[in-house]
C-alpha atoms as a PDB file:
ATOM      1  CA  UNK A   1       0.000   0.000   0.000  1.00  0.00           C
ATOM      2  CA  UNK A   2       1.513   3.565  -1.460  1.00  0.00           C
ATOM      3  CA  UNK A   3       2.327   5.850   1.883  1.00  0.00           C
ATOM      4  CA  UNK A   4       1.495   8.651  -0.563  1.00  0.00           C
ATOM      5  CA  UNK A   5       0.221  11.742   1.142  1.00  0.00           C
ATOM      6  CA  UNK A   6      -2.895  13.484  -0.439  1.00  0.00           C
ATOM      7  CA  UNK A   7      -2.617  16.740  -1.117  1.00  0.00           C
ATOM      8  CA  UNK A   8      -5.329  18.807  -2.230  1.00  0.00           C
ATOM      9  CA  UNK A   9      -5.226  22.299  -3.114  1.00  0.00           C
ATOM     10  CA  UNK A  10      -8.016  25.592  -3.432  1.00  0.00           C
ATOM     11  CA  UNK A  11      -9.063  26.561  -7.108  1.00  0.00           C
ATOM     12  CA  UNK A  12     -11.140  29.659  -8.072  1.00  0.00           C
ATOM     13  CA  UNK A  13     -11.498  29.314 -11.613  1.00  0.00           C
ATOM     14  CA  UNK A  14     -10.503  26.297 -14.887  1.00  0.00           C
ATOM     15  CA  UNK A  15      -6.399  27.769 -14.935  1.00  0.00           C
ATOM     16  CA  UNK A  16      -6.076  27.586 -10.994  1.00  0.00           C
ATOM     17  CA  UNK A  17      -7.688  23.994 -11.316  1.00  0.00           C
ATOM     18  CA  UNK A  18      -4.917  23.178 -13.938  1.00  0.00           C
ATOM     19  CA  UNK A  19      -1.992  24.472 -12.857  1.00  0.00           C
ATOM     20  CA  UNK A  20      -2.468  22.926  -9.589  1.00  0.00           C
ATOM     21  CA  UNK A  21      -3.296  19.856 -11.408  1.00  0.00           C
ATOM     22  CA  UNK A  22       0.095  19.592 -13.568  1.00  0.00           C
ATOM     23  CA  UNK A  23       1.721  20.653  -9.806  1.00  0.00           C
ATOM     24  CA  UNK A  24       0.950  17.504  -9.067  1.00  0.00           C
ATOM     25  CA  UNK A  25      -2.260  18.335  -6.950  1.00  0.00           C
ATOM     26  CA  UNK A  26      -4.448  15.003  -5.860  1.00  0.00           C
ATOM     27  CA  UNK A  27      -7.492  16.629  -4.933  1.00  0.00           C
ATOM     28  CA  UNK A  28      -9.175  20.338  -5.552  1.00  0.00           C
ATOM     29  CA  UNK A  29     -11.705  22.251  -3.145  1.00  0.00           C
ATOM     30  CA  UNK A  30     -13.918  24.469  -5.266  1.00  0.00           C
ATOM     31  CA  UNK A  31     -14.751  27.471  -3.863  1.00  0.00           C
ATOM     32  CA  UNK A  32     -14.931  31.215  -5.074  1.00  0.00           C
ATOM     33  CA  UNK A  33     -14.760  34.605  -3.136  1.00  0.00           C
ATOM     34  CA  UNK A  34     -11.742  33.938  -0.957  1.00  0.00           C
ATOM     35  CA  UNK A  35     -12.433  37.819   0.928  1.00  0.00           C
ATOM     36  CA  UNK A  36     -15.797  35.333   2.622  1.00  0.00           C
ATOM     37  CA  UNK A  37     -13.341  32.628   3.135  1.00  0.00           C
ATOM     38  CA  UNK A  38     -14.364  30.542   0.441  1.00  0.00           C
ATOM     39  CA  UNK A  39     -17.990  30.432  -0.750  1.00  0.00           C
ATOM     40  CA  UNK A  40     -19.791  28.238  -3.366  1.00  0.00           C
ATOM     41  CA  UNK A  41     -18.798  28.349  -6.718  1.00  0.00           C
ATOM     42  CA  UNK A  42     -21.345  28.983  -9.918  1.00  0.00           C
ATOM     43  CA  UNK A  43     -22.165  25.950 -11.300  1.00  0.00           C
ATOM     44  CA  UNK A  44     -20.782  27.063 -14.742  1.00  0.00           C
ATOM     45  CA  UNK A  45     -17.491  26.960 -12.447  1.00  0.00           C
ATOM     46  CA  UNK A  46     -17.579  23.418 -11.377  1.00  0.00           C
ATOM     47  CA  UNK A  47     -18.641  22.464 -15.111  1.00  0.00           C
ATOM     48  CA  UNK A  48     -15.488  24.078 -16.867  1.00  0.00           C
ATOM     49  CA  UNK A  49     -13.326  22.565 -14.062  1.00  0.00           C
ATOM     50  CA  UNK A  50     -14.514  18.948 -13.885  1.00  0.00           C
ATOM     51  CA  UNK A  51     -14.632  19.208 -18.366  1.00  0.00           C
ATOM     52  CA  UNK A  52     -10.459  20.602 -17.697  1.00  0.00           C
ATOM     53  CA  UNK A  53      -9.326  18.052 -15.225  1.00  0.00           C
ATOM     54  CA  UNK A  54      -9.372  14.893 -14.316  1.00  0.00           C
ATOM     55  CA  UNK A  55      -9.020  14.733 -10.340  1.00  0.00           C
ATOM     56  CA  UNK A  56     -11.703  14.718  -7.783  1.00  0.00           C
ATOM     57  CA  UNK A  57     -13.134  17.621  -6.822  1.00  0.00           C
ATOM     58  CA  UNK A  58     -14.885  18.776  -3.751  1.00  0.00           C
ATOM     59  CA  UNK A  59     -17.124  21.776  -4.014  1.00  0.00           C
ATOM     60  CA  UNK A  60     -17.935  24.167  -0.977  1.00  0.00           C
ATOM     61  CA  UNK A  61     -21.280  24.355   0.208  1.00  0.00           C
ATOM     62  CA  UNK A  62     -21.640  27.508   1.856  1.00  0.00           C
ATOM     63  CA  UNK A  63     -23.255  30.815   1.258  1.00  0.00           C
ATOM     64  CA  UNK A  64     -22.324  33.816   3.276  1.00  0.00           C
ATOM     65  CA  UNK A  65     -19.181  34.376   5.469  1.00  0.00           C
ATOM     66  CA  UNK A  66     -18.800  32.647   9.012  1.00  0.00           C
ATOM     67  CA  UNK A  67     -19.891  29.364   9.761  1.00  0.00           C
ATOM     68  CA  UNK A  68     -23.815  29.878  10.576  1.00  0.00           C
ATOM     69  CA  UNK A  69     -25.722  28.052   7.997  1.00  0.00           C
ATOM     70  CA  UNK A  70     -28.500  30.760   6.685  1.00  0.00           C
ATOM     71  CA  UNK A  71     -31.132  29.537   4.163  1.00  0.00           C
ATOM     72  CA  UNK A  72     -30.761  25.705   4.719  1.00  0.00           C
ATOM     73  CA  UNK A  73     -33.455  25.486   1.705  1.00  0.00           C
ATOM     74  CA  UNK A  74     -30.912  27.737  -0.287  1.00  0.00           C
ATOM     75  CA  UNK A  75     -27.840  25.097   0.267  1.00  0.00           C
ATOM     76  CA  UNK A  76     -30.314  22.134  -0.610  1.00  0.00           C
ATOM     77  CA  UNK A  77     -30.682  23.487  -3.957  1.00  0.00           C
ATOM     78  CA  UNK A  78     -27.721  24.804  -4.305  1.00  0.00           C
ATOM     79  CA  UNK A  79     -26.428  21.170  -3.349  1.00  0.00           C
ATOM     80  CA  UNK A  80     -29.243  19.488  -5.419  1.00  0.00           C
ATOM     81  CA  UNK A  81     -27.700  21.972  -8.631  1.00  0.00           C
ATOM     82  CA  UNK A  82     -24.311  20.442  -8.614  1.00  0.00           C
ATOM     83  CA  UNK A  83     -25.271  16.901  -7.683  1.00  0.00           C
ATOM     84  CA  UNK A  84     -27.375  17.304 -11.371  1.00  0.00           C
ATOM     85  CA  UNK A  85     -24.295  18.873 -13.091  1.00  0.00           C
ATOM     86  CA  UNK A  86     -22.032  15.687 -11.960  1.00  0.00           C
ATOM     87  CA  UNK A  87     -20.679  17.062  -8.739  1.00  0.00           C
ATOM     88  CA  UNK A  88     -19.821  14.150  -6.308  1.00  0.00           C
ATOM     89  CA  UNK A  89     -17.622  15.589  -3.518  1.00  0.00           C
ATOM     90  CA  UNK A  90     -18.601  18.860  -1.367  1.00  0.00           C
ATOM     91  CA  UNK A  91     -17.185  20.765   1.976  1.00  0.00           C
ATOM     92  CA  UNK A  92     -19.936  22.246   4.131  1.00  0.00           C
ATOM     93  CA  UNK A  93     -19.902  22.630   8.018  1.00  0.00           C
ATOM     94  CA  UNK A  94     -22.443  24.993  10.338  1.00  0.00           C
ATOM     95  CA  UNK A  95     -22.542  26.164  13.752  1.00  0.00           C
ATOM     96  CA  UNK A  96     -24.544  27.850  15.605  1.00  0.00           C
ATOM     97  CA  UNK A  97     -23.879  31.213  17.782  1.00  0.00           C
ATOM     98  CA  UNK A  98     -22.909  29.118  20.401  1.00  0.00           C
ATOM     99  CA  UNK A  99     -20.125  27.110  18.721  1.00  0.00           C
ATOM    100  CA  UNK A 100     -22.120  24.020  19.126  1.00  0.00           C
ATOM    101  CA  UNK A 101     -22.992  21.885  15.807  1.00  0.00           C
ATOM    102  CA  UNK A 102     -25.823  22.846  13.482  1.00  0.00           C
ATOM    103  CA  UNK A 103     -26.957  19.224  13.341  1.00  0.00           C
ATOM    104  CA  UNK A 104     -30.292  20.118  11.751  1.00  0.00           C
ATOM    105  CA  UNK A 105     -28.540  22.148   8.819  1.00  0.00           C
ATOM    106  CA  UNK A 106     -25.368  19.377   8.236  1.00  0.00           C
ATOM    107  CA  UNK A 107     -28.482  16.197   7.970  1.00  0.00           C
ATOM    108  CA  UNK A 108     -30.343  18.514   5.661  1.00  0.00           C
ATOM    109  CA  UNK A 109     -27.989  18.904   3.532  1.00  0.00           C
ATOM    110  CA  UNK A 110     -26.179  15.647   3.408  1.00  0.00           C
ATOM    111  CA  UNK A 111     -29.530  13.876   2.818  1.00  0.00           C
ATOM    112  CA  UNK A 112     -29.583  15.538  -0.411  1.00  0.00           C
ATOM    113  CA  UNK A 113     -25.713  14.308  -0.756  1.00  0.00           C
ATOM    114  CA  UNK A 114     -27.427  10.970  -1.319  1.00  0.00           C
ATOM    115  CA  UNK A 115     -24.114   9.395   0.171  1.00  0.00           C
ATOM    116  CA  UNK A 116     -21.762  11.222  -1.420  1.00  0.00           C
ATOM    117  CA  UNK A 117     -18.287  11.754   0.158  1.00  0.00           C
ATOM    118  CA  UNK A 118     -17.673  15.455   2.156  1.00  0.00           C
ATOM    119  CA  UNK A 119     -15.779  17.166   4.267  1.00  0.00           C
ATOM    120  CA  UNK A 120     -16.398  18.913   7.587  1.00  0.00           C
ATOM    121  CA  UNK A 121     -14.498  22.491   7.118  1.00  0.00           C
ATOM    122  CA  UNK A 122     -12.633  24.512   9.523  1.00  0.00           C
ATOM    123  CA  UNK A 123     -15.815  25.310  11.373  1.00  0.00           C
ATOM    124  CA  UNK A 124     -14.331  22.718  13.709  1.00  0.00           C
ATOM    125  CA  UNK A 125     -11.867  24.801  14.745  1.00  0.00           C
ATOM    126  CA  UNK A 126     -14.073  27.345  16.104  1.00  0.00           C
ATOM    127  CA  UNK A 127     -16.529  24.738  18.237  1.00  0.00           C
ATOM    128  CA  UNK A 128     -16.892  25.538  21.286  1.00  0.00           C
ATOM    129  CA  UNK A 129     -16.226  21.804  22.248  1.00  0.00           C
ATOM    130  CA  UNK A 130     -14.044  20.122  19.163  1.00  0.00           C
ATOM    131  CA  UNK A 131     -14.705  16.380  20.632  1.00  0.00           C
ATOM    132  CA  UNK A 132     -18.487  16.984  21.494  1.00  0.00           C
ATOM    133  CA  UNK A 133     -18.546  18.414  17.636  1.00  0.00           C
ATOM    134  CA  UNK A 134     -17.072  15.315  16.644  1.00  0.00           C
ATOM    135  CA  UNK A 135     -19.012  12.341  18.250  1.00  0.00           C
ATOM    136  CA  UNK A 136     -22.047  14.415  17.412  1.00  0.00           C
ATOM    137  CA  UNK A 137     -21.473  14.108  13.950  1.00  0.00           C
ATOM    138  CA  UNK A 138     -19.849  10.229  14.358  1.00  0.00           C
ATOM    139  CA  UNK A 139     -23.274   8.711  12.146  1.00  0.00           C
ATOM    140  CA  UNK A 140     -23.773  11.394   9.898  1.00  0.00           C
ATOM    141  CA  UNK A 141     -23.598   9.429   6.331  1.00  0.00           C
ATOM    142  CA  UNK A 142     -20.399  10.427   3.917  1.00  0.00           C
ATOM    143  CA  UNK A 143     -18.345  12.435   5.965  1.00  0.00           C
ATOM    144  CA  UNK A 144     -15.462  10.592   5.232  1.00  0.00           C
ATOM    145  CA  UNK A 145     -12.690  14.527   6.268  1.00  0.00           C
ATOM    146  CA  UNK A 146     -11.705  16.815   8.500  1.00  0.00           C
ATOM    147  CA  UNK A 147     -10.363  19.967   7.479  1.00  0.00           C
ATOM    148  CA  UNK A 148      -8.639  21.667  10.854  1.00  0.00           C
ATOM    149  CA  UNK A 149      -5.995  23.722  11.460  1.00  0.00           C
ATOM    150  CA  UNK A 150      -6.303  22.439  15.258  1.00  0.00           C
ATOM    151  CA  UNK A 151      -6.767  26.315  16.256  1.00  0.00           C
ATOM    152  CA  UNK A 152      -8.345  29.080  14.904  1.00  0.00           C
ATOM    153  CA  UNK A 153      -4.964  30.982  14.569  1.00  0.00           C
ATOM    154  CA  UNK A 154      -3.359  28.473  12.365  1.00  0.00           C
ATOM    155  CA  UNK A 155      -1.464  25.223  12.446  1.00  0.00           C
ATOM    156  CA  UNK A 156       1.740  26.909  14.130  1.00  0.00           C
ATOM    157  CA  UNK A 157      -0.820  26.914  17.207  1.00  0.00           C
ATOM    158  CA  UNK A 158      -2.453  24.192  16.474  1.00  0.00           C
ATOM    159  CA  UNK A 159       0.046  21.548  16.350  1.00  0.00           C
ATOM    160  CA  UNK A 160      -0.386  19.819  19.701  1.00  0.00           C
ATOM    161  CA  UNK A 161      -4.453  19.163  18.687  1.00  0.00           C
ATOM    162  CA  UNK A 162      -3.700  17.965  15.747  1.00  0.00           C
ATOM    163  CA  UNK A 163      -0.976  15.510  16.805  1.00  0.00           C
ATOM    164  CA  UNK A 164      -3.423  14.285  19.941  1.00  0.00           C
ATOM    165  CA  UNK A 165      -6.703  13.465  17.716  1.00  0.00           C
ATOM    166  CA  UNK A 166      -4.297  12.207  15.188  1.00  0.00           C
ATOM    167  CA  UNK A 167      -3.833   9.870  17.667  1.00  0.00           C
ATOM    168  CA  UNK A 168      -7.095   8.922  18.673  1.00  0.00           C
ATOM    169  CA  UNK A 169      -7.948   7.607  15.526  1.00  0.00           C
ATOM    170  CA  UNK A 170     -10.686   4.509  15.419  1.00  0.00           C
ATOM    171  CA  UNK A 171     -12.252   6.124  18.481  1.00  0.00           C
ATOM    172  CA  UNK A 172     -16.118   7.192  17.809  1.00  0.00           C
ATOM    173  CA  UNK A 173     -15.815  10.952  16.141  1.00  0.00           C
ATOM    174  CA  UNK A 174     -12.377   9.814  14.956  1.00  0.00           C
ATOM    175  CA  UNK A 175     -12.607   7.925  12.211  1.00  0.00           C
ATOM    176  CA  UNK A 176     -12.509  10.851  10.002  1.00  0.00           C
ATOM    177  CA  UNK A 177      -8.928  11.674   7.710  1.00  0.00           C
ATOM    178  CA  UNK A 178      -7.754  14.804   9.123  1.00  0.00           C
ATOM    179  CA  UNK A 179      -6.745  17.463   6.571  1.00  0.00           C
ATOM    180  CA  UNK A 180      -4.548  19.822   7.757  1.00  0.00           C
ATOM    181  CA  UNK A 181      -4.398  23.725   6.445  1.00  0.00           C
ATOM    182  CA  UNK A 182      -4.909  26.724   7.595  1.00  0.00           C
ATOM    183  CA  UNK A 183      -1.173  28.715   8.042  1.00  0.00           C
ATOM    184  CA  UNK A 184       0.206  25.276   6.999  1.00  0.00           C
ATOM    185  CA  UNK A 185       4.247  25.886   5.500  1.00  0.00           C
ATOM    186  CA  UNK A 186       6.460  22.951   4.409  1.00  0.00           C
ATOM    187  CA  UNK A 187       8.417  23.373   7.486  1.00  0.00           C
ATOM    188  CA  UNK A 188       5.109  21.555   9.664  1.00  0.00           C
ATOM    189  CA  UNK A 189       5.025  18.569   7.607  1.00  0.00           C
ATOM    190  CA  UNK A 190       7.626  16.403   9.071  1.00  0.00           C
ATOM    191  CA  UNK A 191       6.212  16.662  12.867  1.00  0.00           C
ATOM    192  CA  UNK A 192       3.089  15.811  11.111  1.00  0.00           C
ATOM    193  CA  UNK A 193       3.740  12.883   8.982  1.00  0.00           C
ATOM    194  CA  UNK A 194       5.530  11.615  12.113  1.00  0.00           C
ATOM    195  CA  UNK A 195       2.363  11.965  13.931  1.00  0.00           C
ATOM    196  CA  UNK A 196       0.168   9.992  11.335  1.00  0.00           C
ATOM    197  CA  UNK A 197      -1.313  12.349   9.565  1.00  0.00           C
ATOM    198  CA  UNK A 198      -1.210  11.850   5.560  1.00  0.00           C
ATOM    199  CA  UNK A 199      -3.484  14.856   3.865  1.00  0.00           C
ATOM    200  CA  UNK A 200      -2.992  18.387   3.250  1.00  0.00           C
ATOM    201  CA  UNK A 201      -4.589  21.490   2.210  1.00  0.00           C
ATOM    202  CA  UNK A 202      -3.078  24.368   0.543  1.00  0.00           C
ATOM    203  CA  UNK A 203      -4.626  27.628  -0.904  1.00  0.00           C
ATOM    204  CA  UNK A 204      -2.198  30.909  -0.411  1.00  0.00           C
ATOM    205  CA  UNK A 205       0.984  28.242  -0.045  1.00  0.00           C
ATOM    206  CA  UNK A 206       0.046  27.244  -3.734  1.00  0.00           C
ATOM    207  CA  UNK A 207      -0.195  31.280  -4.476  1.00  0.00           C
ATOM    208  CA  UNK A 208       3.446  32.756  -3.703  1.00  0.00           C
ATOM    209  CA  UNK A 209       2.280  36.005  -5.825  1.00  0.00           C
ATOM    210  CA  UNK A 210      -0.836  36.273  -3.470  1.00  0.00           C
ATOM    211  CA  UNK A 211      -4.326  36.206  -3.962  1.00  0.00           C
ATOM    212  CA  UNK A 212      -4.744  38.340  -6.955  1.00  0.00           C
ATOM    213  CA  UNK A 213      -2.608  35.957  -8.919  1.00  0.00           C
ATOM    214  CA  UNK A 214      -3.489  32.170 -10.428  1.00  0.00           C
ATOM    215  CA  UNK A 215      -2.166  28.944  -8.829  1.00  0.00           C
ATOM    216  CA  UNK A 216       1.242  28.646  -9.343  1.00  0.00           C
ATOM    217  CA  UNK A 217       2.268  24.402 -10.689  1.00  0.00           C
ATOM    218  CA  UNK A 218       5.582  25.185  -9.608  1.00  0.00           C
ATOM    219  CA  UNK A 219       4.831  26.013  -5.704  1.00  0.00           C
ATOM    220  CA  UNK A 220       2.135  23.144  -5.739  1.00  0.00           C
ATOM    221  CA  UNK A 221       5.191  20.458  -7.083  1.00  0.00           C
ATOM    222  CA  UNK A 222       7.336  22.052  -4.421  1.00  0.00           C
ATOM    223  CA  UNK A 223       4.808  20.452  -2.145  1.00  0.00           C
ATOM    224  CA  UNK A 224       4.147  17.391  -3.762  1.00  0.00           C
ATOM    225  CA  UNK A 225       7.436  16.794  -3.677  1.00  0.00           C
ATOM    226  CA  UNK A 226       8.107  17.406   0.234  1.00  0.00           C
ATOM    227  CA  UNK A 227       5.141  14.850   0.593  1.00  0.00           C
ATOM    228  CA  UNK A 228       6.469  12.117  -1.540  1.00  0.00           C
END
């Protein structure tokens, strides 16, 4: 069995999507309007991406900025509009005020998933109780990810969360593959291979002229390279 780390990278638009995919990119999250964190994409979006590449491709579900979940109705349909146009993977997460989970919103949604594979988002890392959040969510069907920092100010902070549930792994709310990002740099990845972990998320890493500029295939091979 291949030791191969995944590593999966953010793409705005079709020349993001393929320059992180001749990088050497294993995975893409979809998302657009990075100044909200990451929103849903169009669904003309997804289409010119999944018609340019051939990887798997997980598209945020989320409509508005922080991690409260709004119009649940709205992200059904939204959801319901990429399932038709061939989407199969998605990100989503919700909270309420409280930092507890919005169980209501995350079932709604993921029963229109029909099964499909997601991932929980970096709302975990601002729950008020990160292991409640997890063993509440332990049944829900398809989440199959964890996307976490370990803190909310990064994965510099982070570290020693990330390294303990790491570590818990097979325990109920643990099953989950953790993907780390959020302030992730080369220079964490050998702590956290050591520790187990084996995915990794990159947005502004894969960007070294910032935001306003495409994803660069040389800074994503950089990476796949440290993780081979």
């Amino acid at each position: 069995m291949s030791n191969r780390a995944l590593l999966e990278v953010i793409a705005l638009d079709v020349e993001d999507a393929v320059a992180a995919r001749a990088g050497g990119a294993d995975r893409l999250e979809l998302v657009t309007d990075m100044a909200a964190d990451g929103l849903t994409p169009p669904r003309e979006t997804f289409a010119a991406i999944r018609a340019a590449v051939d990887i798997p491709l997980r598209v945020m579900l989320r409509r508005t900025d922080g991690f409260a979940a709004g119009d649940v109705s709205d992200l059904v349909r939204t959801a319901r509009e990429l399932r038709a146009e061939g989407a199969q993977e998605f990100v989503l997460g919700f909270l309420h005020a409280d930092g507890t989970p919005d169980l209501a919103a995350v079932e709604a949604v993921v029963a229109e998933l029909d099964g499909c594979p997601w991932t929980f988002h970096r709302a975990l890392d601002r729950a008020a109780d990160r292991d409640q959040l997890r063993k509440a969510l332990a049944d829900v069907p398809g989440l199959d990810t964890y996307l976490t920092a370990g803190s909310p100010a990064g994965v510099e902070e982070g570290l020693p969360v990330l390294l303990a549930e790491a570590a818990r792994g097979g325990e109920p709310g643990y099953g989950p593959r953790i993907l780390v990002g959020g302030g992730l740099t080369l220079e964490h990845l050998p702590v956290l291979r050591a520790g187990g972990i084996d995915a990794f998320h990159i947005g502004g890493a894969a960007r070294p002229s910032g935001w306003g500029r495409p994803v660069s295939a040389e800074a994503v091979a950089d990476w796949r390279a440290a993780l081979s």
